[in-house]
N, C-alpha and C. Protein backbone atom coordinates (compact mmCIF):
# COMPACT_ATOMS: atom_id res chain seq x y z
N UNK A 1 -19.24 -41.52 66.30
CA UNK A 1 -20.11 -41.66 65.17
C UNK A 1 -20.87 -42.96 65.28
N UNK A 2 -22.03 -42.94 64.74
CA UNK A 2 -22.80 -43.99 64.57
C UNK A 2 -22.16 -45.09 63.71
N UNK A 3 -22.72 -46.24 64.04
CA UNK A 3 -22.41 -47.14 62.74
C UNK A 3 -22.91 -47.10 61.66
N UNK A 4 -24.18 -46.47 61.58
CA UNK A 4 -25.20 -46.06 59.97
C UNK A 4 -24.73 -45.07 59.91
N UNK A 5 -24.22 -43.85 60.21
CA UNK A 5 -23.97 -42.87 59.85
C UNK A 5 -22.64 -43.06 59.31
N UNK A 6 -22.09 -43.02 58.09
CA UNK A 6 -20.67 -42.77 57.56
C UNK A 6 -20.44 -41.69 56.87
N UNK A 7 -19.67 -41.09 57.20
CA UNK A 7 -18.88 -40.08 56.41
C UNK A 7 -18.82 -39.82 55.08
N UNK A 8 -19.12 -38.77 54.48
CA UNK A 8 -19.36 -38.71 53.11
C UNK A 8 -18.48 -38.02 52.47
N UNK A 9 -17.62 -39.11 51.13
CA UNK A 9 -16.55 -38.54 50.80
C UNK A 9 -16.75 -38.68 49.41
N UNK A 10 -16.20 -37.30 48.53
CA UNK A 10 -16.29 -37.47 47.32
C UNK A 10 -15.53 -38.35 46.50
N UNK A 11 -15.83 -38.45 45.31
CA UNK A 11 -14.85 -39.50 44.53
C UNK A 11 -13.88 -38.81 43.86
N UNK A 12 -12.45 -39.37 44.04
CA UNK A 12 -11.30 -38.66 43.50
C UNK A 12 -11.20 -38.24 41.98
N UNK A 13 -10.81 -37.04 42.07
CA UNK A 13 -10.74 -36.10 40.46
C UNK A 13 -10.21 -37.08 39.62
N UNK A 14 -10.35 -37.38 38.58
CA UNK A 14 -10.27 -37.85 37.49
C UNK A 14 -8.19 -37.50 37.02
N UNK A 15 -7.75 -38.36 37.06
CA UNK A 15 -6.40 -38.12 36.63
C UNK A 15 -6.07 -37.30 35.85
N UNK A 16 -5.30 -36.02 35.60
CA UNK A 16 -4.72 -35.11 34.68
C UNK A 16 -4.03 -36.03 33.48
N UNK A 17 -4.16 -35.64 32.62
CA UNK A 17 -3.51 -35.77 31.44
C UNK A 17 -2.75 -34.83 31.22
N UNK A 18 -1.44 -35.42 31.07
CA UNK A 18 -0.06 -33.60 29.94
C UNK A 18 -0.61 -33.93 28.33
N UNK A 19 -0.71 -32.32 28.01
CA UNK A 19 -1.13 -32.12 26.96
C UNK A 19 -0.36 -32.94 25.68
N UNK A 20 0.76 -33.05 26.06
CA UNK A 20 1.99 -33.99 25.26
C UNK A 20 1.21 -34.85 24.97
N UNK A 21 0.14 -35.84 25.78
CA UNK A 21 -0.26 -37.68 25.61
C UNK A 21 -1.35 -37.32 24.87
N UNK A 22 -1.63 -38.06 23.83
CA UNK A 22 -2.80 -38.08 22.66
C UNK A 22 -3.75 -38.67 23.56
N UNK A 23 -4.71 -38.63 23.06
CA UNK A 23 -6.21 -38.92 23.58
C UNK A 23 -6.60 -40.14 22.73
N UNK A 24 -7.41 -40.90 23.23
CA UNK A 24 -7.72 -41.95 22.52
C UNK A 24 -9.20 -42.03 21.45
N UNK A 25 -8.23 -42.33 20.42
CA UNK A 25 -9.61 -41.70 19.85
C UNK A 25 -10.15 -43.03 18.78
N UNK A 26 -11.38 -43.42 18.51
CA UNK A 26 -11.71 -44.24 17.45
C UNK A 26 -11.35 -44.19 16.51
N UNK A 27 -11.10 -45.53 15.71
CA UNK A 27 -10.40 -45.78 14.63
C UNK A 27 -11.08 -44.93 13.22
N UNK A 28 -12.76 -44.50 13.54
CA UNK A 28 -13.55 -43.86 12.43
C UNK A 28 -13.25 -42.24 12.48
N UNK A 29 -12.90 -41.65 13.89
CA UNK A 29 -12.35 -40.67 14.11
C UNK A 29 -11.13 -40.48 12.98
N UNK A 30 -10.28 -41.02 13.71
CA UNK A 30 -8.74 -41.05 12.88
C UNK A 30 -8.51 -41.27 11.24
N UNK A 31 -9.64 -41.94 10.68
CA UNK A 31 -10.10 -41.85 9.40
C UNK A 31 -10.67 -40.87 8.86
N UNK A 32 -11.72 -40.00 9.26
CA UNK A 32 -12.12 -38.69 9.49
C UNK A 32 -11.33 -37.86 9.19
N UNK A 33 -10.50 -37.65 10.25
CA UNK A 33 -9.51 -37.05 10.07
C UNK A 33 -9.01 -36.92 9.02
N UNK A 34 -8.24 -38.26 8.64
CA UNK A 34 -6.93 -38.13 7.39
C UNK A 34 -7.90 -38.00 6.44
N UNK A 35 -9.19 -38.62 5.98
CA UNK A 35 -9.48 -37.63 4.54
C UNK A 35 -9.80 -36.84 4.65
N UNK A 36 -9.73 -35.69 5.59
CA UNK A 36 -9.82 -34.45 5.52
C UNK A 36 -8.64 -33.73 5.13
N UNK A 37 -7.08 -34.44 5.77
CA UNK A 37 -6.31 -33.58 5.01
C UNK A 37 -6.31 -34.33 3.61
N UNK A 38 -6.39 -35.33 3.40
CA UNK A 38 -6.08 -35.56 2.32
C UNK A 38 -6.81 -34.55 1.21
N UNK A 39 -8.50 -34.96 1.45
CA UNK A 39 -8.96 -33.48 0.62
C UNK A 39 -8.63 -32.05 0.94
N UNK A 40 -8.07 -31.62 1.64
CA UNK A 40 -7.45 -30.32 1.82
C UNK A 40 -6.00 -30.32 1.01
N UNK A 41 -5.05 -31.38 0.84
CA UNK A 41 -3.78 -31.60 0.45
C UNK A 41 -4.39 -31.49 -1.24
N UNK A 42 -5.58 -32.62 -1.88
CA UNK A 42 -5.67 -32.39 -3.13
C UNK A 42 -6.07 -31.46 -3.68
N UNK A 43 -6.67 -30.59 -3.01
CA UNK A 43 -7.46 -28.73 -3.30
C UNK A 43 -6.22 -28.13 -3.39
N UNK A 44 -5.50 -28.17 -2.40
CA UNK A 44 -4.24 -27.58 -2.93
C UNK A 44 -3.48 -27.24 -3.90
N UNK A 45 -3.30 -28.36 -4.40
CA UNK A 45 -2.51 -29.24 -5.45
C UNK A 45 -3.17 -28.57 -6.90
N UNK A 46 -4.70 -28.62 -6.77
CA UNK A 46 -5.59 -28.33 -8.17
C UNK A 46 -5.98 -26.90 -8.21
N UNK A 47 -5.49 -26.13 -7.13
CA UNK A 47 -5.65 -24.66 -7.48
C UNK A 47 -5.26 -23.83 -8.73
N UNK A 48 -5.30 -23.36 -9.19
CA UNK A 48 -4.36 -21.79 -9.92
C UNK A 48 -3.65 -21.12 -9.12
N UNK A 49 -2.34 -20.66 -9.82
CA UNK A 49 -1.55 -19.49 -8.49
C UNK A 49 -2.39 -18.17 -8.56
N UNK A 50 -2.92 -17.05 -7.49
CA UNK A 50 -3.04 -15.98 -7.72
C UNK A 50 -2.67 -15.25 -8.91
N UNK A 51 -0.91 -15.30 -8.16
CA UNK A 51 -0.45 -14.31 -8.73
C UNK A 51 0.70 -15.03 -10.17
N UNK A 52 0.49 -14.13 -11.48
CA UNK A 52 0.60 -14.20 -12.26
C UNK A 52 2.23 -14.46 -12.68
N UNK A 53 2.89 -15.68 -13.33
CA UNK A 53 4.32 -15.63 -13.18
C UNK A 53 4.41 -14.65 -14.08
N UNK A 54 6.09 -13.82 -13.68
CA UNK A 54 6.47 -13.39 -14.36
C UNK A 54 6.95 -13.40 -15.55
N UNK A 55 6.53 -12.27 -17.14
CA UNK A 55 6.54 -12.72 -18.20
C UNK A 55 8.27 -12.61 -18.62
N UNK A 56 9.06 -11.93 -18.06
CA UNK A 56 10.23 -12.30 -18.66
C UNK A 56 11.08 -13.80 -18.75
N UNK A 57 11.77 -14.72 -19.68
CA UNK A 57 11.72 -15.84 -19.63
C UNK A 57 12.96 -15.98 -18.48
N UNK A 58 13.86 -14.70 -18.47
CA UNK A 58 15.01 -14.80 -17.47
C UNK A 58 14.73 -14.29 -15.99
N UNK A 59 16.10 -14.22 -15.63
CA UNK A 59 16.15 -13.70 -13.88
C UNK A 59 15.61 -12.04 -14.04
N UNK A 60 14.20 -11.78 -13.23
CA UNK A 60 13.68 -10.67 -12.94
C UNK A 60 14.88 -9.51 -12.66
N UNK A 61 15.03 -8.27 -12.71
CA UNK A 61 16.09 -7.03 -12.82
C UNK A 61 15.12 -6.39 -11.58
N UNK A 62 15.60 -6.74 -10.32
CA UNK A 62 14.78 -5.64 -9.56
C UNK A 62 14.60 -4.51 -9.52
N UNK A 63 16.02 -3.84 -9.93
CA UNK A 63 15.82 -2.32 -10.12
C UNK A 63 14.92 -1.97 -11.10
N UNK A 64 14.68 -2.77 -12.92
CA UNK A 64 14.31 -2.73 -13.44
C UNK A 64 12.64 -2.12 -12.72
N UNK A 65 12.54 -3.46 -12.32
CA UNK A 65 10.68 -3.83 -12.15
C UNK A 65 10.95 -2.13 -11.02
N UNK A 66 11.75 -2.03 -9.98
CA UNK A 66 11.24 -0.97 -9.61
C UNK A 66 10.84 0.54 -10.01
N UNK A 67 12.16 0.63 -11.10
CA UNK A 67 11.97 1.91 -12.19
C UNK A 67 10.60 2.20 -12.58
N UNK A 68 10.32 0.73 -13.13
CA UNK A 68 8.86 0.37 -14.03
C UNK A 68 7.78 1.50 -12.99
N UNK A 69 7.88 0.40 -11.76
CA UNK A 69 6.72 0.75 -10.82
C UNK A 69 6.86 2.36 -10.94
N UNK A 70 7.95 3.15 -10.40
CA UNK A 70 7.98 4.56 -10.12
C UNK A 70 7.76 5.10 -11.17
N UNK A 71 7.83 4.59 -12.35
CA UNK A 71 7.29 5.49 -14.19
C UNK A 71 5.71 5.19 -14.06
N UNK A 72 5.53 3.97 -13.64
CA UNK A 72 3.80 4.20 -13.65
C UNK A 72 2.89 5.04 -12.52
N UNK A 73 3.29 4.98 -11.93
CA UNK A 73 3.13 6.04 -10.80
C UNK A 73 3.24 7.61 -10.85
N UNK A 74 4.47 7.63 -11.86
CA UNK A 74 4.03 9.29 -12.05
C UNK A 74 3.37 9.74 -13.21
N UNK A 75 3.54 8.54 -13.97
CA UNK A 75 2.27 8.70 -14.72
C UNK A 75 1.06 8.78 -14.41
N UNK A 76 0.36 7.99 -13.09
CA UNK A 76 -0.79 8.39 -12.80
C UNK A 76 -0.90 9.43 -12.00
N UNK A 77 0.28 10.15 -10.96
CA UNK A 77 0.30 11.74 -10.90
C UNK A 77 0.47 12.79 -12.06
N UNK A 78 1.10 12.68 -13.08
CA UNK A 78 0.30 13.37 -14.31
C UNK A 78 -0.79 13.72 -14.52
N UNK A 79 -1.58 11.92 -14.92
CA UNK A 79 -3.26 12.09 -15.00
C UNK A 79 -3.99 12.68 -14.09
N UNK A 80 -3.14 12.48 -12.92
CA UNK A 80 -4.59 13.29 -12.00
C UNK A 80 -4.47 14.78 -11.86
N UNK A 81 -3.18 15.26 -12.37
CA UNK A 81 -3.00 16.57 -11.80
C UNK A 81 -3.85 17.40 -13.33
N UNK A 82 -3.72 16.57 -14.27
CA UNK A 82 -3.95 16.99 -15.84
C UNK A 82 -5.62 16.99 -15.58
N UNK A 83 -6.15 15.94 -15.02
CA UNK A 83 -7.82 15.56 -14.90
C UNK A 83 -8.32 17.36 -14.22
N UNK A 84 -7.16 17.75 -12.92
CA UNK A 84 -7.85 18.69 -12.37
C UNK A 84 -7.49 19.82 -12.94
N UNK A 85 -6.53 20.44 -13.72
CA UNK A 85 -6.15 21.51 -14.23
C UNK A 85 -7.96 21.12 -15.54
N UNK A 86 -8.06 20.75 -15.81
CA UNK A 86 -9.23 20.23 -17.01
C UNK A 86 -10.15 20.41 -16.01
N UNK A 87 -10.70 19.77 -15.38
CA UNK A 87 -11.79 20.55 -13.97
C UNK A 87 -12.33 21.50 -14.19
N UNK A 88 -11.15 22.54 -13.49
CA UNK A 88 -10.98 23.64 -13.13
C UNK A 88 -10.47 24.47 -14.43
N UNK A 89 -11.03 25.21 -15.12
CA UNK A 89 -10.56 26.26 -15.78
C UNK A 89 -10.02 27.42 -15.68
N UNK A 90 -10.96 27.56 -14.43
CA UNK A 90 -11.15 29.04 -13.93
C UNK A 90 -10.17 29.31 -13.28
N UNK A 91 -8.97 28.02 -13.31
CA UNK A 91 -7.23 28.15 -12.48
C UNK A 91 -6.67 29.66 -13.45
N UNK A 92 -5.50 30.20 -12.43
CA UNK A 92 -4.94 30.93 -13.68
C UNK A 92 -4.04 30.43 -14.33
N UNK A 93 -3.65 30.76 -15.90
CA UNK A 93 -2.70 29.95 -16.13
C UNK A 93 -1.23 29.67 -15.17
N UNK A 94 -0.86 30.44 -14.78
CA UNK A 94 0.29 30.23 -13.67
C UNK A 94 0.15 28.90 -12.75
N UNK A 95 -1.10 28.92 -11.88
CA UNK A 95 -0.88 27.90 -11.24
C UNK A 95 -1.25 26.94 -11.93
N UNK A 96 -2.17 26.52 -13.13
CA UNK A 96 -2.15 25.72 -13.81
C UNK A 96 -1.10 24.68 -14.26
N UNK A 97 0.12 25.25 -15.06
CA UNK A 97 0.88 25.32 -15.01
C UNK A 97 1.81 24.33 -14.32
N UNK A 98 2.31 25.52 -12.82
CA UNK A 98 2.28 25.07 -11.62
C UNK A 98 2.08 23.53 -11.11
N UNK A 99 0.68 23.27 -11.30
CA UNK A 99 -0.18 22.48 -11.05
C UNK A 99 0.47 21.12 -11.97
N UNK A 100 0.75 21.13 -13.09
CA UNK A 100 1.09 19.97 -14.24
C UNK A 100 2.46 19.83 -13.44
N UNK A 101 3.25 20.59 -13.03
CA UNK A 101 4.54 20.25 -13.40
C UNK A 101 5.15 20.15 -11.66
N UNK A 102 3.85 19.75 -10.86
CA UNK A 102 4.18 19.31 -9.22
C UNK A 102 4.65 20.55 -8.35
N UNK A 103 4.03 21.49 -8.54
CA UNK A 103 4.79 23.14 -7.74
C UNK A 103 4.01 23.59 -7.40
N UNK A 104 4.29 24.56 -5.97
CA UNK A 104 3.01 25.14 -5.13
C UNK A 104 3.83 26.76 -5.50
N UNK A 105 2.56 27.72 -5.51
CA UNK A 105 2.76 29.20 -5.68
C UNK A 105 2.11 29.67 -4.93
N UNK A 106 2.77 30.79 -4.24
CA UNK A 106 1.88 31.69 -2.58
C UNK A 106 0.31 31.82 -3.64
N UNK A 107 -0.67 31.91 -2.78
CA UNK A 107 -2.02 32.38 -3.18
C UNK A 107 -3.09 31.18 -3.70
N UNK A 108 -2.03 29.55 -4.09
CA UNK A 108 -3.24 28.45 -3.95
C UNK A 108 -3.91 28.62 -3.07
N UNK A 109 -5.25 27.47 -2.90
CA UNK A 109 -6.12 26.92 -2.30
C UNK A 109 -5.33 25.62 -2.10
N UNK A 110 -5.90 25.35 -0.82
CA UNK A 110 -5.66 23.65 -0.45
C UNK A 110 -5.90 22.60 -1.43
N UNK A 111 -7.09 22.97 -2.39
CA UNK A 111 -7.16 22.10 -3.27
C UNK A 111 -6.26 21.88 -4.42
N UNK A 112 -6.18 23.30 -4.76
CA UNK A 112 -5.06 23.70 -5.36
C UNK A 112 -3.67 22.76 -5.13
N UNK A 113 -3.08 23.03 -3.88
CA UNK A 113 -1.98 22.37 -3.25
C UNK A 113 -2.40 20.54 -3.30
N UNK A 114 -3.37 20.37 -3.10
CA UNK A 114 -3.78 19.01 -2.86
C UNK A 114 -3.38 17.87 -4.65
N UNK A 115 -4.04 18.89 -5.24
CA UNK A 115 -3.88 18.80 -6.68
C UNK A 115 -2.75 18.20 -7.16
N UNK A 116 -1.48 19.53 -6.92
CA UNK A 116 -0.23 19.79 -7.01
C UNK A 116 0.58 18.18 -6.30
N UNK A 117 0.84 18.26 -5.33
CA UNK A 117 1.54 17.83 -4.46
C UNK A 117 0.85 16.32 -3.63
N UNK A 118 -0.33 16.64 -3.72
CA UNK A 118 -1.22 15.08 -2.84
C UNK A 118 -1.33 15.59 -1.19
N UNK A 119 -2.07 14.57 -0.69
CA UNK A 119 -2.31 15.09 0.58
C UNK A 119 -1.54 15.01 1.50
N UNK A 120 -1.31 15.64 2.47
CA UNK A 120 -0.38 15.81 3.76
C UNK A 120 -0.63 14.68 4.41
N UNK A 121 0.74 14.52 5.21
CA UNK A 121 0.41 13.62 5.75
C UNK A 121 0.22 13.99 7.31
N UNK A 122 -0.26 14.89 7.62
CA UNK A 122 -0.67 15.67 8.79
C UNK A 122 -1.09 16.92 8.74
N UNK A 123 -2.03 17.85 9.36
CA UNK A 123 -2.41 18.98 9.20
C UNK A 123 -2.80 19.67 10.53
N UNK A 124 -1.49 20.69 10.92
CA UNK A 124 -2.11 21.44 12.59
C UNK A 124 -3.09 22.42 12.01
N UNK A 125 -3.87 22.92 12.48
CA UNK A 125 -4.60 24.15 12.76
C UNK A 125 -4.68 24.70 13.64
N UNK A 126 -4.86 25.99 13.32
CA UNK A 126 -5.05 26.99 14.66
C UNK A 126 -5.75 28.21 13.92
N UNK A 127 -6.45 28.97 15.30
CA UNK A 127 -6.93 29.90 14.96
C UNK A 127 -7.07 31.29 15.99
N UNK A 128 -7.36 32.60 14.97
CA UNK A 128 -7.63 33.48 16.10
C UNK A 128 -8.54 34.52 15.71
N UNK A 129 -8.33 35.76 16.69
CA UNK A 129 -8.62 36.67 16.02
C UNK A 129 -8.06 37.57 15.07
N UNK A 130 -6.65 37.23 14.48
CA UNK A 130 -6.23 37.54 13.38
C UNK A 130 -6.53 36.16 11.82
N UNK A 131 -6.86 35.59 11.94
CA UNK A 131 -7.69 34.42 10.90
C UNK A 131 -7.29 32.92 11.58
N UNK A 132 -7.33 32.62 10.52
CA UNK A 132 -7.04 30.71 10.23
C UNK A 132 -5.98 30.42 10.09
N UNK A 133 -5.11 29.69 11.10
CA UNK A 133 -3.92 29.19 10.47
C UNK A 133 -3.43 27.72 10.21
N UNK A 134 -3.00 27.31 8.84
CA UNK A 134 -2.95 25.85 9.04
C UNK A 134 -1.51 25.89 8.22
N UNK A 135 -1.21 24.82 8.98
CA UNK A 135 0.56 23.89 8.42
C UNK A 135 0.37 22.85 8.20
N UNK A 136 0.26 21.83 6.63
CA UNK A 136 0.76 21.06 6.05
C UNK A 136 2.20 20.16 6.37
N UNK A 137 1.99 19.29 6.74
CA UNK A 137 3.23 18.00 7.11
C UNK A 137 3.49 17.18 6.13
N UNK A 138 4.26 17.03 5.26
CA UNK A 138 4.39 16.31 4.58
C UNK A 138 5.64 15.18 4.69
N UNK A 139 5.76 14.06 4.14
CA UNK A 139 6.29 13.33 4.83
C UNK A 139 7.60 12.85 4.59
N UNK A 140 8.28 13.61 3.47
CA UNK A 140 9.22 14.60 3.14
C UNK A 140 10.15 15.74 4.19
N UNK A 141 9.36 15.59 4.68
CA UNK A 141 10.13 16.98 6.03
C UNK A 141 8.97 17.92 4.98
N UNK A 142 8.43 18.35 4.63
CA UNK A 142 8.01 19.75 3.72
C UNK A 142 6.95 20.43 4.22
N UNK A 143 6.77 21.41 4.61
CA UNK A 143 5.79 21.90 5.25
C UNK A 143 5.29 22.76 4.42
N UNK A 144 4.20 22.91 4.37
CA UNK A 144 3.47 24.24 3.76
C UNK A 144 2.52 25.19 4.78
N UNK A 145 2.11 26.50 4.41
CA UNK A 145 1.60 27.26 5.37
C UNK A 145 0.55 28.30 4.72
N UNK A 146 -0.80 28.20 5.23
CA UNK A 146 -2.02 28.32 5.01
C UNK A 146 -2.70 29.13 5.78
N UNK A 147 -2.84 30.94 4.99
CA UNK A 147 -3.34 31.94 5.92
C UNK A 147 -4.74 31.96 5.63
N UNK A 148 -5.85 32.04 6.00
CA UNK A 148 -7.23 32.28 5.43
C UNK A 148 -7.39 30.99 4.55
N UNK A 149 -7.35 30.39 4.40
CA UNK A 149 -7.43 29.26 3.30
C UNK A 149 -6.39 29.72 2.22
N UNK A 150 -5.10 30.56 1.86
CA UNK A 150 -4.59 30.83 0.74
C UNK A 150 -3.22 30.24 1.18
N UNK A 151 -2.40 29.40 0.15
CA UNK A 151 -1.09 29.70 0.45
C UNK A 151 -0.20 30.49 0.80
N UNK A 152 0.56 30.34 2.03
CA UNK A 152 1.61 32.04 1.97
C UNK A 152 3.16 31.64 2.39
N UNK A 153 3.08 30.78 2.47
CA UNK A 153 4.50 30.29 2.38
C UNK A 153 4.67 28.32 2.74
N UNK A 154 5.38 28.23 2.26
CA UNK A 154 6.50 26.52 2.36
C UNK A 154 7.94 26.45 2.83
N UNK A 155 8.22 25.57 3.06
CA UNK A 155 9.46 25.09 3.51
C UNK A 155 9.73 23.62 3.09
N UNK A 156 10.83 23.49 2.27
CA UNK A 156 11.37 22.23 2.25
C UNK A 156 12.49 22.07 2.52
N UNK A 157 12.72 20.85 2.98
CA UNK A 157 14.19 20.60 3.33
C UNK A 157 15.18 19.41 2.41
N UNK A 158 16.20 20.10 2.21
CA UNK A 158 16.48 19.00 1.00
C UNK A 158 18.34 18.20 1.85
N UNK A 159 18.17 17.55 1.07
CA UNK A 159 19.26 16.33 1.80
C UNK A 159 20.74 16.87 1.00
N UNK A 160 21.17 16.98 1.95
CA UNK A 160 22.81 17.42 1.63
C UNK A 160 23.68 16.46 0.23
């Protein structure tokens, strides 16, 4: 090699840091910082809770509150089954009926059943050249079974 000519070598990578070692940071940084939590810590502090304490002055009855929940609930399956029997007039009284008091009868409509009972929680179909066939899954084990669009039979399974 020449004497003007030297070898050209890059400059060594910059030392790794472990994520463990803090970084150095300005003192206006680090101020930055903390009143940020600090105003995040006092927002906190001056919120409202969501959710509403409970109005009893004693220890909550879980079963209680759960009863509660399942009475309001079939109260609003009442209303809706009552809203559609009112709908529909043109139901006969049978499935009407039927219909108020959560029961499927061969010869509903899906809506009918939908009414009754609420929606499946799965639905096969099939079809041929003898009609339409559909089975209702419910999530219950309960199946229902749907020739032409009419009810023609169910199955439930009940617990020993």
């Amino acid at each position: 090699m020449d004497a003007q000519q030297q070898p050209i070598i890059p400059p060594p990578p910059p030392p790794i840091r472990p994520s463990w070692q803090p970084t150095a940071a300005s003192p206006a940084r680090k101020g930055a910082v903390f009143g940020w939590w600090v105003a995040i810590f006092l927002a906190g502090c001056t919120t409202q809770p969501t959710v509403a304490p409970p109005q009893a002055s004693g220890p909550v009855d879980v079963f209680e509150a759960m009863q509660r929940e399942r009475d309001y609930y079939k109260q609003q399956e009442q209303e809706r089954r009552a809203q559609y029997v009112k709908d529909h007039p043109q139901l006969r009284p049978a499935f009407a009926q039927d219909i108020l008091d959560g029961k499927v009868a061969v010869g509903m409509t899906p809506d009918d059943v939908k009414a009754s009972w609420g929606k499946p929680g799965m639905i096969n179909s099939s079809g041929g050249v003898n009609g339409s066939f559909d089975q209702w899954c419910y999530h219950d084990s309960s199946f229902l079974y749907f020739t032409d669009g009419l009810l023609t039979s169910w199955q439930v399974q009940k617990q020993p």
